[in-house]
PDB file of N, CA and C in Angstrom:
ATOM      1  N   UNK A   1     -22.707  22.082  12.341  1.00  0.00           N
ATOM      2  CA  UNK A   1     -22.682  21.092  11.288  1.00  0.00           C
ATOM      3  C   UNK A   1     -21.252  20.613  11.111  1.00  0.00           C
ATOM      4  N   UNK A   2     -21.008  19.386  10.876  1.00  0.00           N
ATOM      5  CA  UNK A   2     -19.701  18.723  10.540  1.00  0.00           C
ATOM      6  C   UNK A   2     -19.181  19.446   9.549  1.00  0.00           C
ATOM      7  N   UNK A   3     -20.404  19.569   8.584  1.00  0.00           N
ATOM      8  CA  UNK A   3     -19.207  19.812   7.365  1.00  0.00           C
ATOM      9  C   UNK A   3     -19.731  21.465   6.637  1.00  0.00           C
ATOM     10  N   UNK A   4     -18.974  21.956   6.457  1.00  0.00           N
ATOM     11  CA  UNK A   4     -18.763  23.469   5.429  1.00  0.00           C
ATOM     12  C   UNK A   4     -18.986  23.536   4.311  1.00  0.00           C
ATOM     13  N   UNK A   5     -18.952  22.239   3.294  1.00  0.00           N
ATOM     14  CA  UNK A   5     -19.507  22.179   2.383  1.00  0.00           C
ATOM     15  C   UNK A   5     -19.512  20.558   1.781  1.00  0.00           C
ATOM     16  N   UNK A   6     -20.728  20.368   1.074  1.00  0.00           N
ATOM     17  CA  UNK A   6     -21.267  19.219   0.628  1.00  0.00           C
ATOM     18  C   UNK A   6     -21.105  19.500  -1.118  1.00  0.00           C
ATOM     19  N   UNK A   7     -20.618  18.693  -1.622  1.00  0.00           N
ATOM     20  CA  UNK A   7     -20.559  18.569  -3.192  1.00  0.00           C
ATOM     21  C   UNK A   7     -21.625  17.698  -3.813  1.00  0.00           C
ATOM     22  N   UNK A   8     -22.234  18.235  -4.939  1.00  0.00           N
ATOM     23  CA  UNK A   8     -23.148  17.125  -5.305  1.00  0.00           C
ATOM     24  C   UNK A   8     -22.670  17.310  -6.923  1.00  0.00           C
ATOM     25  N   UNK A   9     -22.354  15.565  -7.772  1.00  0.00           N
ATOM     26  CA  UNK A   9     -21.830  15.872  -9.136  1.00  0.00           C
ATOM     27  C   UNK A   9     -22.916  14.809  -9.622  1.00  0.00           C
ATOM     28  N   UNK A  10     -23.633  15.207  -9.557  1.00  0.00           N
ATOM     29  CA  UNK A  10     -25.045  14.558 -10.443  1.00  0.00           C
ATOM     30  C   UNK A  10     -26.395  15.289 -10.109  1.00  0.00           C
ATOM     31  N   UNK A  11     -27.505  14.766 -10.874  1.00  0.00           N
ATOM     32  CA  UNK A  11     -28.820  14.889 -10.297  1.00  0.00           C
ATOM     33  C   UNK A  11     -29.335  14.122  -9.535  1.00  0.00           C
ATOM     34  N   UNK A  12     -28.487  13.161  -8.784  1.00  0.00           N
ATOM     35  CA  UNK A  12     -29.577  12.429  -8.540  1.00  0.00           C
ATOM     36  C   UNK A  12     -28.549  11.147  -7.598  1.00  0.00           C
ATOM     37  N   UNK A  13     -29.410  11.058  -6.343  1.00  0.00           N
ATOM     38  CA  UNK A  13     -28.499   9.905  -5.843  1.00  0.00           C
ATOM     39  C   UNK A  13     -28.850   8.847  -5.407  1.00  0.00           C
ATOM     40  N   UNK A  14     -27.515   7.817  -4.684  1.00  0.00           N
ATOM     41  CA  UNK A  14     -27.471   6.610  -5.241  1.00  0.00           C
ATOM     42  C   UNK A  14     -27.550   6.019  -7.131  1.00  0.00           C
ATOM     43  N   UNK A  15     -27.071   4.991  -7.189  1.00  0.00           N
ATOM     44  CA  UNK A  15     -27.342   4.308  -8.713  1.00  0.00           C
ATOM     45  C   UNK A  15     -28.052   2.806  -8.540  1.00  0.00           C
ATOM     46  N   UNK A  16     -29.039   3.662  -9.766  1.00  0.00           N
ATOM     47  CA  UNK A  16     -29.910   2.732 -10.383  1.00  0.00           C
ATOM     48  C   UNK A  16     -30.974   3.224 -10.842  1.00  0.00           C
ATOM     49  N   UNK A  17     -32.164   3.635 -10.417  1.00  0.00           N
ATOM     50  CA  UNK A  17     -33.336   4.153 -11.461  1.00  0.00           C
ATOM     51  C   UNK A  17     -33.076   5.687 -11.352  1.00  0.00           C
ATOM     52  N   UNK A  18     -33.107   6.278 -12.396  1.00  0.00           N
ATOM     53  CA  UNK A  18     -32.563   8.006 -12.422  1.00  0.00           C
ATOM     54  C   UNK A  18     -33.534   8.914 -11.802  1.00  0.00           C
ATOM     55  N   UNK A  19     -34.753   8.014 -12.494  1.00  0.00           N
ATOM     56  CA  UNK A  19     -35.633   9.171 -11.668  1.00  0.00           C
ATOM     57  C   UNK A  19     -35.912   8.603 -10.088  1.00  0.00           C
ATOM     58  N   UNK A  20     -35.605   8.055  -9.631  1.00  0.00           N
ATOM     59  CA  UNK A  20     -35.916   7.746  -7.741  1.00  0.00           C
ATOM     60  C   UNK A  20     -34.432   8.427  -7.783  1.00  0.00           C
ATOM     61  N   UNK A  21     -33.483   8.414  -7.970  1.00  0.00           N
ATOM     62  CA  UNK A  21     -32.311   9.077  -7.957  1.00  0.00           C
ATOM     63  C   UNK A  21     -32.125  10.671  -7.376  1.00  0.00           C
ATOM     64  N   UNK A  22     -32.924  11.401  -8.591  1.00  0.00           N
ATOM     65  CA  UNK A  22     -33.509  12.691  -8.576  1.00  0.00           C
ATOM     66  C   UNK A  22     -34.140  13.016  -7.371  1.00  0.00           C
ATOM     67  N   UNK A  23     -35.519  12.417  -7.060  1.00  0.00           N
ATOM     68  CA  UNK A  23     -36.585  12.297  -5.866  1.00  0.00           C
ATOM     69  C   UNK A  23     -35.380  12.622  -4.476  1.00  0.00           C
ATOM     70  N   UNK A  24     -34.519  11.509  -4.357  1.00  0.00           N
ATOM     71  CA  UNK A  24     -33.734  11.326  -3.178  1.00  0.00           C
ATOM     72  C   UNK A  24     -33.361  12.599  -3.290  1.00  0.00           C
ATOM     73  N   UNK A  25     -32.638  13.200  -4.315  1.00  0.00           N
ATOM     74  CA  UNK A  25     -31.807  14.157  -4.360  1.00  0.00           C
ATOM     75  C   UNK A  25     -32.612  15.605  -3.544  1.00  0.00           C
ATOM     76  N   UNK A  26     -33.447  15.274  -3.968  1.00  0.00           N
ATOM     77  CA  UNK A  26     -34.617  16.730  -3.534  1.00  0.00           C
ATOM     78  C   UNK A  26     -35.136  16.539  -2.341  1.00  0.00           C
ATOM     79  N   UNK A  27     -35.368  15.190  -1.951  1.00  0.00           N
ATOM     80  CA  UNK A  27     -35.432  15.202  -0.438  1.00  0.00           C
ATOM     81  C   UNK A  27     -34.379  15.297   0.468  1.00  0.00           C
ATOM     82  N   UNK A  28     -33.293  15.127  -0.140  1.00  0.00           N
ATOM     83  CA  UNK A  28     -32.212  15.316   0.594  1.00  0.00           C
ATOM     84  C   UNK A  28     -31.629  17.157   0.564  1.00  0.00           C
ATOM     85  N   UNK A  29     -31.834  17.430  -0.417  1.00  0.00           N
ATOM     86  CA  UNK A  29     -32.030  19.033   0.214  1.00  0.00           C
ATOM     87  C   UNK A  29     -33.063  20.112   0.850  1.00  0.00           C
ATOM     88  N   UNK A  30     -34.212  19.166   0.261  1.00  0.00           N
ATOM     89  CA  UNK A  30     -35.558  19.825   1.492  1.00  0.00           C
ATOM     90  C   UNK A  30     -34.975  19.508   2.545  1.00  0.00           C
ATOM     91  N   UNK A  31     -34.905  18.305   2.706  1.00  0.00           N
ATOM     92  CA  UNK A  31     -34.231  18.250   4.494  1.00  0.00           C
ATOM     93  C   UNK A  31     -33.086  18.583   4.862  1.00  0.00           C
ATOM     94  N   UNK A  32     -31.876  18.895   4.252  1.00  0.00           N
ATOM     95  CA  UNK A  32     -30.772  19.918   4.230  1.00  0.00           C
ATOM     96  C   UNK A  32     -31.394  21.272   4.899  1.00  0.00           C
ATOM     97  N   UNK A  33     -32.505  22.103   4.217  1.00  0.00           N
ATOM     98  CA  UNK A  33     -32.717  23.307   4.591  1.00  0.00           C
ATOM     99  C   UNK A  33     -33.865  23.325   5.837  1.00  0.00           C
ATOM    100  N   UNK A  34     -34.048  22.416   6.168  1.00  0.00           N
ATOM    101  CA  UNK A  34     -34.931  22.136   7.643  1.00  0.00           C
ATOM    102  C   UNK A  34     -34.265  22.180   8.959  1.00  0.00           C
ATOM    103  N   UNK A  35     -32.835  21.825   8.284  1.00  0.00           N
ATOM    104  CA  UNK A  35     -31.619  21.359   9.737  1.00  0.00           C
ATOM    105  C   UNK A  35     -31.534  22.910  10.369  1.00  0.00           C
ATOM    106  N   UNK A  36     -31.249  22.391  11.534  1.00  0.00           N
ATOM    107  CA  UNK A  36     -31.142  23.910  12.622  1.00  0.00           C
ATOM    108  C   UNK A  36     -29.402  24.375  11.813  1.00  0.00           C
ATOM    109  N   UNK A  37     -28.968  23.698  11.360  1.00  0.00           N
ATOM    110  CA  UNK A  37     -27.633  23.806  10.811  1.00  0.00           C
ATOM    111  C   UNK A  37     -27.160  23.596   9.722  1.00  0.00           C
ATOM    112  N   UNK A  38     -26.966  24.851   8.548  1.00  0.00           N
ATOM    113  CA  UNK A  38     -26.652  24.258   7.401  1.00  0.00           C
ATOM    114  C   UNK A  38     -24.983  24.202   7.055  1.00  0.00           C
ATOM    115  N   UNK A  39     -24.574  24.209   5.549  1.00  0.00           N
ATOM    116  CA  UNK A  39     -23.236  23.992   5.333  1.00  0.00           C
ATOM    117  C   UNK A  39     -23.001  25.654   4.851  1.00  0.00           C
ATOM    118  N   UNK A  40     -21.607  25.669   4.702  1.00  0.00           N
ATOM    119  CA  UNK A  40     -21.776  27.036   4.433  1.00  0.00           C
ATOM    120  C   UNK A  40     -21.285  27.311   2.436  1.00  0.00           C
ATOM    121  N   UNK A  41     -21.388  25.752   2.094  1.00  0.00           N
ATOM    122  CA  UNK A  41     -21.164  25.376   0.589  1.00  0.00           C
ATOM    123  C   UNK A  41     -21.644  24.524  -0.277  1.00  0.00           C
ATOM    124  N   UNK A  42     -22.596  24.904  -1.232  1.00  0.00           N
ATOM    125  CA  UNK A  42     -23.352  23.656  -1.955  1.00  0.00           C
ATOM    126  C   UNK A  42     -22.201  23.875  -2.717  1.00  0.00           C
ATOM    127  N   UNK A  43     -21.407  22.854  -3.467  1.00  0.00           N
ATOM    128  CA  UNK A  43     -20.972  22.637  -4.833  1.00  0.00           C
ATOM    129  C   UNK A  43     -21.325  21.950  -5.682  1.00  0.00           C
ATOM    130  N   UNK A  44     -21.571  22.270  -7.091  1.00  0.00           N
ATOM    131  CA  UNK A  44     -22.508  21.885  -7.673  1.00  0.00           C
ATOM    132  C   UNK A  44     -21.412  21.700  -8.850  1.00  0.00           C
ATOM    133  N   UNK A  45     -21.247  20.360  -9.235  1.00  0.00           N
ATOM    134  CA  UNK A  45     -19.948  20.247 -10.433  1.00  0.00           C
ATOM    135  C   UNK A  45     -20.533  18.806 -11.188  1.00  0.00           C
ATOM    136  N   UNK A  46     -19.421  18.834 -12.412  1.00  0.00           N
ATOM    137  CA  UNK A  46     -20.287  17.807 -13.437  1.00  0.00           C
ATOM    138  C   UNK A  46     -21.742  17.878 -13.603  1.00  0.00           C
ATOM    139  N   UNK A  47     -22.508  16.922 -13.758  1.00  0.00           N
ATOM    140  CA  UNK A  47     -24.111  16.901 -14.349  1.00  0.00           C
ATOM    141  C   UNK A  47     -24.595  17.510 -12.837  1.00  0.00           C
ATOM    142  N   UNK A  48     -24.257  17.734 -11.679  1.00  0.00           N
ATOM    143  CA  UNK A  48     -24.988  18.445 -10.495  1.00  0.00           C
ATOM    144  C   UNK A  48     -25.234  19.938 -11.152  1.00  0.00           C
ATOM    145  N   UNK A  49     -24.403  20.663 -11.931  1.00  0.00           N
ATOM    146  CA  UNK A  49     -24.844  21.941 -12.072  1.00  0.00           C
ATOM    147  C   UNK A  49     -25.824  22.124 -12.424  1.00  0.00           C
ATOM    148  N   UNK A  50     -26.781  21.241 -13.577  1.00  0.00           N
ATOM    149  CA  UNK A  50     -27.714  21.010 -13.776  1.00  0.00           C
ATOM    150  C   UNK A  50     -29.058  21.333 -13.076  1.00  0.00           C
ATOM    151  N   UNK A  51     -28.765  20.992 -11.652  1.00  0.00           N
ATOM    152  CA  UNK A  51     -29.698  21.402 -10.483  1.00  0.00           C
ATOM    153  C   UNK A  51     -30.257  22.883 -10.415  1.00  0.00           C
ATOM    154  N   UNK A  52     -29.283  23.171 -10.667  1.00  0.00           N
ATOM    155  CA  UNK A  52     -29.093  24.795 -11.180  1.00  0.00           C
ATOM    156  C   UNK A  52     -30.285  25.617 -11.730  1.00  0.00           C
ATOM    157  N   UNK A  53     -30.599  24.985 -12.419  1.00  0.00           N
ATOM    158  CA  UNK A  53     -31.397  25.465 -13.844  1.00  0.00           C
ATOM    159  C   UNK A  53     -32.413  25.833 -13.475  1.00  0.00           C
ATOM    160  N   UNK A  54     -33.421  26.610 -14.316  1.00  0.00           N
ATOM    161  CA  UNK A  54     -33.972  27.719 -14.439  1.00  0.00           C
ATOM    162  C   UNK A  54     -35.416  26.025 -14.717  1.00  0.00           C
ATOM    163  N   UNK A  55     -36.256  25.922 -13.524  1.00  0.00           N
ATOM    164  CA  UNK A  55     -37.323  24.761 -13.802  1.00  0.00           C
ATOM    165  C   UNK A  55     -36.881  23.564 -13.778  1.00  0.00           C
ATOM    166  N   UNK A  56     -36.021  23.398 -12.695  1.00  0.00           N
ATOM    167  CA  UNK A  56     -35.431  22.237 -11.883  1.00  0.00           C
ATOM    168  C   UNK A  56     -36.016  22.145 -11.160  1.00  0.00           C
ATOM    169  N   UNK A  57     -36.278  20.512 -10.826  1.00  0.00           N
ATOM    170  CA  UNK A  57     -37.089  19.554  -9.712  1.00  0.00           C
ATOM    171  C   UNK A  57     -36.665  20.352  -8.542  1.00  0.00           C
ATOM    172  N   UNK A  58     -35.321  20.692  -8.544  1.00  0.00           N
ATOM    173  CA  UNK A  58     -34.141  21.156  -7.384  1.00  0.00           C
ATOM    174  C   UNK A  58     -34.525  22.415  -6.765  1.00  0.00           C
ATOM    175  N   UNK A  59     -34.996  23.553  -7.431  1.00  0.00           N
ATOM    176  CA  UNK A  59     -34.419  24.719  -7.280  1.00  0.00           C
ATOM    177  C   UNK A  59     -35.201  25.371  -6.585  1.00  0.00           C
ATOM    178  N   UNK A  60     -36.209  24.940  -5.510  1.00  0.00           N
ATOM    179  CA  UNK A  60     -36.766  25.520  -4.515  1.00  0.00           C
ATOM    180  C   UNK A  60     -36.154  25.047  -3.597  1.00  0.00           C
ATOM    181  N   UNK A  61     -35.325  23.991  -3.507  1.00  0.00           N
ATOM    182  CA  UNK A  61     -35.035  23.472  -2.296  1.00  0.00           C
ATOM    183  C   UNK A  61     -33.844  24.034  -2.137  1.00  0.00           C
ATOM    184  N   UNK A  62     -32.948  24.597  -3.089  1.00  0.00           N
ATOM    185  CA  UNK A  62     -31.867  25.288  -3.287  1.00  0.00           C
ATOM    186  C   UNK A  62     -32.033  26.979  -3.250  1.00  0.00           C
ATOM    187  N   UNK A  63     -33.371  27.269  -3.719  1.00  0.00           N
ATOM    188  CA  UNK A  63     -33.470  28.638  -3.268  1.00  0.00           C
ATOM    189  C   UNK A  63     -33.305  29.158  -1.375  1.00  0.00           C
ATOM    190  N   UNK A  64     -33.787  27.808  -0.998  1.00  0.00           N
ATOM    191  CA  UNK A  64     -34.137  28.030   0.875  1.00  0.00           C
ATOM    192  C   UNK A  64     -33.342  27.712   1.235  1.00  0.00           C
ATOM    193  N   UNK A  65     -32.076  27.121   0.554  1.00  0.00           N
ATOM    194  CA  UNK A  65     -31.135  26.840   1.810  1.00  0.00           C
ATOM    195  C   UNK A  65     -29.914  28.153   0.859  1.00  0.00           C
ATOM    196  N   UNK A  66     -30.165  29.037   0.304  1.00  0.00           N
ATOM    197  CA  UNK A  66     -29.273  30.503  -0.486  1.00  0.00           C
ATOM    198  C   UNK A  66     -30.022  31.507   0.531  1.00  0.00           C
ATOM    199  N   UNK A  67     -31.348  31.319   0.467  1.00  0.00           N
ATOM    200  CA  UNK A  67     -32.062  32.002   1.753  1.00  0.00           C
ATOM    201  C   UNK A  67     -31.096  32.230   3.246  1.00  0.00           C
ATOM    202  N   UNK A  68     -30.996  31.093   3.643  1.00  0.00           N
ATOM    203  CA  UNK A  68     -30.324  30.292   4.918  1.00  0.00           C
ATOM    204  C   UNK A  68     -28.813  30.596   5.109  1.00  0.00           C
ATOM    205  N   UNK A  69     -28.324  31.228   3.541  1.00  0.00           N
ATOM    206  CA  UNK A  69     -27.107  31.774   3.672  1.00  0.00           C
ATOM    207  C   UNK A  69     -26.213  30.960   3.298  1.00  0.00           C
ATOM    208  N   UNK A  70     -26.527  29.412   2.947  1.00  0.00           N
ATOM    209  CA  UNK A  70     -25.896  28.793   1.727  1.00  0.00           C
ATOM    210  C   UNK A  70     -25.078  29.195   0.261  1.00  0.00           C
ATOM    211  N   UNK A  71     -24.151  29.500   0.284  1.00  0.00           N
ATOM    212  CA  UNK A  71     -23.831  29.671  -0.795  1.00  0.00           C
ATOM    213  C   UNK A  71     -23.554  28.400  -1.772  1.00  0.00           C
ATOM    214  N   UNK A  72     -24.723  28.949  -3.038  1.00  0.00           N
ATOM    215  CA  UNK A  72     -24.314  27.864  -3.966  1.00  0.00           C
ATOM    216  C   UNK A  72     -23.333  28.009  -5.266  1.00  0.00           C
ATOM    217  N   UNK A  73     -22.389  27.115  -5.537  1.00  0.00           N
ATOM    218  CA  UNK A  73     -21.442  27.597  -6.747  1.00  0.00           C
ATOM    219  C   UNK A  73     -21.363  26.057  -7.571  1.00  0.00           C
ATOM    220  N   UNK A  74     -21.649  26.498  -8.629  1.00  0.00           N
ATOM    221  CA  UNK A  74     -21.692  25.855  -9.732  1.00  0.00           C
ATOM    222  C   UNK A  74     -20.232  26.335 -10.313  1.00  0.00           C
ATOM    223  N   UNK A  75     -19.634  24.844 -10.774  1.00  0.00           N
ATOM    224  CA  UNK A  75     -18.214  24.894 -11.570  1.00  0.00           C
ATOM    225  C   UNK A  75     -18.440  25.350 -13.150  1.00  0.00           C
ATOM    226  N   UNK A  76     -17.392  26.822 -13.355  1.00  0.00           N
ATOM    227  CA  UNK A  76     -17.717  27.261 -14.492  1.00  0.00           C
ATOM    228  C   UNK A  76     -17.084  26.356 -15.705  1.00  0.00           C
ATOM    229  N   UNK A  77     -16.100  25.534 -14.916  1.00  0.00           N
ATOM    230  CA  UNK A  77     -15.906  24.600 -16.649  1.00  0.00           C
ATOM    231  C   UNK A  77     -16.697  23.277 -17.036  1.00  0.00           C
ATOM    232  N   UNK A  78     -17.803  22.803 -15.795  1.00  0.00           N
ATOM    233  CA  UNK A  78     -18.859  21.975 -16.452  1.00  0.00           C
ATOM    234  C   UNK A  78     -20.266  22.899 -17.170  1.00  0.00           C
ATOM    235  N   UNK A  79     -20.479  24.305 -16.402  1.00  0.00           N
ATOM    236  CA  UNK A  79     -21.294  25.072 -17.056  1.00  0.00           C
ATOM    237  C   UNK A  79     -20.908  25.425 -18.634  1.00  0.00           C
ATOM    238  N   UNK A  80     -19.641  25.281 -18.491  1.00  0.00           N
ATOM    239  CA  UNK A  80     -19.109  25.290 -19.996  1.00  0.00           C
ATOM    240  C   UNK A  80     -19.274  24.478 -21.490  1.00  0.00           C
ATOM    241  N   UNK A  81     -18.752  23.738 -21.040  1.00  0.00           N
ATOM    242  CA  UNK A  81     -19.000  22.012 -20.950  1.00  0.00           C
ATOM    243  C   UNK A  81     -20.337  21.647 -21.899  1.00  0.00           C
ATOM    244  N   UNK A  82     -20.994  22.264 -20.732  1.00  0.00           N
ATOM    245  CA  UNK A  82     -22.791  21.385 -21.301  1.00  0.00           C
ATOM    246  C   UNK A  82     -23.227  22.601 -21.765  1.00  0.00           C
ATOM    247  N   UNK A  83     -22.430  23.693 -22.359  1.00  0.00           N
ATOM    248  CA  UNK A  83     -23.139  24.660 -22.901  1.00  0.00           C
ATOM    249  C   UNK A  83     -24.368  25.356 -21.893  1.00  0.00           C
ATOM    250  N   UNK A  84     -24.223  25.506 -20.588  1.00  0.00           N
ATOM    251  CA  UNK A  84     -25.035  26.569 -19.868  1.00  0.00           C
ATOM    252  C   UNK A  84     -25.180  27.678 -19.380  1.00  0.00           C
ATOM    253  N   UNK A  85     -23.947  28.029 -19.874  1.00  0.00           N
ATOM    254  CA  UNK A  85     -23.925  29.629 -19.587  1.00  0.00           C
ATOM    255  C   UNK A  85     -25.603  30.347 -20.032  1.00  0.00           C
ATOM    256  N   UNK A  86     -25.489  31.296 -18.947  1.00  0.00           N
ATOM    257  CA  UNK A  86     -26.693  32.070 -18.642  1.00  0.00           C
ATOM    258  C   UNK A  86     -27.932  31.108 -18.871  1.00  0.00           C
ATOM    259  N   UNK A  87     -27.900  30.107 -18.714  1.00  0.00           N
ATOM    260  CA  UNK A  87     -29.028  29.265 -17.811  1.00  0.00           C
ATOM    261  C   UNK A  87     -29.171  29.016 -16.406  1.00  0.00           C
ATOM    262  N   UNK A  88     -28.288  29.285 -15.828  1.00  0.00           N
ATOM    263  CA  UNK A  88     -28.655  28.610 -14.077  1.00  0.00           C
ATOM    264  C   UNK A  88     -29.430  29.964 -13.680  1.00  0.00           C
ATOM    265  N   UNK A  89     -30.304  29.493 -12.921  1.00  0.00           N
ATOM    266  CA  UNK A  89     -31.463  30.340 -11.995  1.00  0.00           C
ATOM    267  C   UNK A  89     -31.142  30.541 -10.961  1.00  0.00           C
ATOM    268  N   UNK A  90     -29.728  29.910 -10.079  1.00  0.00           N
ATOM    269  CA  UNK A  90     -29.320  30.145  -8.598  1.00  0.00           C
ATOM    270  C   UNK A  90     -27.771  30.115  -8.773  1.00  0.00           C
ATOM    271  N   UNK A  91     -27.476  30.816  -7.674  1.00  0.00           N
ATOM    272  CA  UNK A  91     -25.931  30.342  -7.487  1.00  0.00           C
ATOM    273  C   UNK A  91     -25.014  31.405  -8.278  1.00  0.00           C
ATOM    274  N   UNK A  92     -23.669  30.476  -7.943  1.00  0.00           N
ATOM    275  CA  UNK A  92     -22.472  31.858  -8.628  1.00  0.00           C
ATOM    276  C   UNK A  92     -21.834  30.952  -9.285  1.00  0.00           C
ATOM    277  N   UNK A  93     -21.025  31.397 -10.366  1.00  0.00           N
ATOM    278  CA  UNK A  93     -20.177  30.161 -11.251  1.00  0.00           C
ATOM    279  C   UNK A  93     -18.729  30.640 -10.777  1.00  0.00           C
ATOM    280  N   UNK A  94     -17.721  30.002 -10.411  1.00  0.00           N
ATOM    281  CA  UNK A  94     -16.636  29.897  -9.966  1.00  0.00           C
ATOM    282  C   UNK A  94     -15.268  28.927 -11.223  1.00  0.00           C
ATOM    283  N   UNK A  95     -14.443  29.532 -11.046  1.00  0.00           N
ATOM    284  CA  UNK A  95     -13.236  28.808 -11.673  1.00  0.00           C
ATOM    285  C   UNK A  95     -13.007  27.512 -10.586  1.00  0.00           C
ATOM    286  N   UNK A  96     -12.357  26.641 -11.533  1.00  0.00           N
ATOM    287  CA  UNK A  96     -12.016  25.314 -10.347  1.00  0.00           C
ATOM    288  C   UNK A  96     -10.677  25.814  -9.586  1.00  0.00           C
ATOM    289  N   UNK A  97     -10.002  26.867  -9.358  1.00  0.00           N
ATOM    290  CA  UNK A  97      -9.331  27.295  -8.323  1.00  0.00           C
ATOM    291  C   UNK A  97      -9.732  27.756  -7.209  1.00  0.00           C
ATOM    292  N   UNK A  98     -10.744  28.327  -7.313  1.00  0.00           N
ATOM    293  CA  UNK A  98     -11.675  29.069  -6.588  1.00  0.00           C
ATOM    294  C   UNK A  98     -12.465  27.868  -5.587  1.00  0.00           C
ATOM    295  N   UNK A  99     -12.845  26.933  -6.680  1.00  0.00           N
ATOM    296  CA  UNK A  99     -13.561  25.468  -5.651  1.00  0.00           C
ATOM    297  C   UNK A  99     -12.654  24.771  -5.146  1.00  0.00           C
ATOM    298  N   UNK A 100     -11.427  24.616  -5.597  1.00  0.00           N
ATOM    299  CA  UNK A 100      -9.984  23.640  -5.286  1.00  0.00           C
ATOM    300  C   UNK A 100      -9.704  24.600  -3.501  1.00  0.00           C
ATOM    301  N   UNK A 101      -9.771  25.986  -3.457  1.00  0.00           N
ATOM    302  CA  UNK A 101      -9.197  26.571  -2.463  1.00  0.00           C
ATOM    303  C   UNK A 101     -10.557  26.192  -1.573  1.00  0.00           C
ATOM    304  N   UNK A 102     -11.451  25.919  -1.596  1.00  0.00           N
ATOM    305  CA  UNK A 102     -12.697  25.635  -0.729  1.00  0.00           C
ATOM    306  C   UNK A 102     -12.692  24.390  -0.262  1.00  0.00           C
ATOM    307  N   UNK A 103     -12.765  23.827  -1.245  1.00  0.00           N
ATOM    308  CA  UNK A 103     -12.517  22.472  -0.764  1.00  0.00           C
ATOM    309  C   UNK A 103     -11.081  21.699  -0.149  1.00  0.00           C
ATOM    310  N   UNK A 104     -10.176  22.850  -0.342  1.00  0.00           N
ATOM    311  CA  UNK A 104      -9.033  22.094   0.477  1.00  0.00           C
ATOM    312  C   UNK A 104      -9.092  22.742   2.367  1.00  0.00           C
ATOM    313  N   UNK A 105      -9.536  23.589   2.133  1.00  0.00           N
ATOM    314  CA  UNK A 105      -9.814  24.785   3.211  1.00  0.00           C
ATOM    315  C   UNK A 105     -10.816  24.378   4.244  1.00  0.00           C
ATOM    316  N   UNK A 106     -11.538  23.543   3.794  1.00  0.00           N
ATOM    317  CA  UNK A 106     -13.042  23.161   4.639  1.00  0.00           C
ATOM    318  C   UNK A 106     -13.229  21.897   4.731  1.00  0.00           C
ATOM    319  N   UNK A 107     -14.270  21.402   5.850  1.00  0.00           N
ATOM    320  CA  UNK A 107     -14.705  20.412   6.179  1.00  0.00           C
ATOM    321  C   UNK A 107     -15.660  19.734   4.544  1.00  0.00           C
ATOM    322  N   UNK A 108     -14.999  18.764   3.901  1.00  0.00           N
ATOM    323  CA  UNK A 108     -16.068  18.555   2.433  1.00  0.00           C
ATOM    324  C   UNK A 108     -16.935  16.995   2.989  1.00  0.00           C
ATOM    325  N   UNK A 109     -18.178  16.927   2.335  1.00  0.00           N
ATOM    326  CA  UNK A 109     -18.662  15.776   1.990  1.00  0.00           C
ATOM    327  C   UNK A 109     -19.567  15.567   0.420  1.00  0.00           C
ATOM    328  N   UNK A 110     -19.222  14.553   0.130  1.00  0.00           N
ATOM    329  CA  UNK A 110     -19.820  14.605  -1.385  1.00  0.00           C
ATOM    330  C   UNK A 110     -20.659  13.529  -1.482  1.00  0.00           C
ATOM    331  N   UNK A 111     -21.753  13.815  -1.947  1.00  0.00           N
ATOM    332  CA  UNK A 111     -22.859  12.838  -1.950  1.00  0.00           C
ATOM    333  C   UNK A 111     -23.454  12.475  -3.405  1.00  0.00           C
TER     334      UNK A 111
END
């Protein structure tokens, strides 16, 4: 795979209707975890941590690619932020030093 880790800072992509937004978003990680090749970093920052959550559209498609050996990390100062501590259902919460050294370190793409 090109890249080591992919950032996602929303629910949902492209802009314009939120919920086809969302949809994309989930097909784009079902088919993330289909590839013979995954990343070796979801980052999950701003309204993406969200994905996170405990009965998210997201979080089967994010369970199979943590399966796959994906590590997912949600930024602990937007979990902060939106008040989610001990809500996310996947993943590890990280300081933004911790994501700053990843992302300077690795191949990134942010979608």
């Amino acid at each position: 795979m090109e890249h080591d880790a992919i950032v996602i800072g929303s629910t949902g992509l492209g802009s314009g209707n939120q919920e086809l937004g969302g949809l994309i978003l989930a097909n784009f990680l079902r088919l993330l975890g289909e590839r013979n090749e995954v990343p070796r970093f979801l980052i999950l920052w701003n309204d993406g941590v969200r994905i996170a959550l405990e009965g998210s559209l997201w979080l089967a498609h994010l369970k199979k690619l943590e399966e796959r050996g994906v590590r997912i990390v949600c930024c602990r100062t937007c979990i902060e932020y939106f008040g989610l501590e001990g809500k996310t259902a996947i993943g590890e919460i990280w300081p933004m030093a911790e994501i700053q050294e990843t992302l300077l370190t690795n191949r990134v793409m942010t979608v």
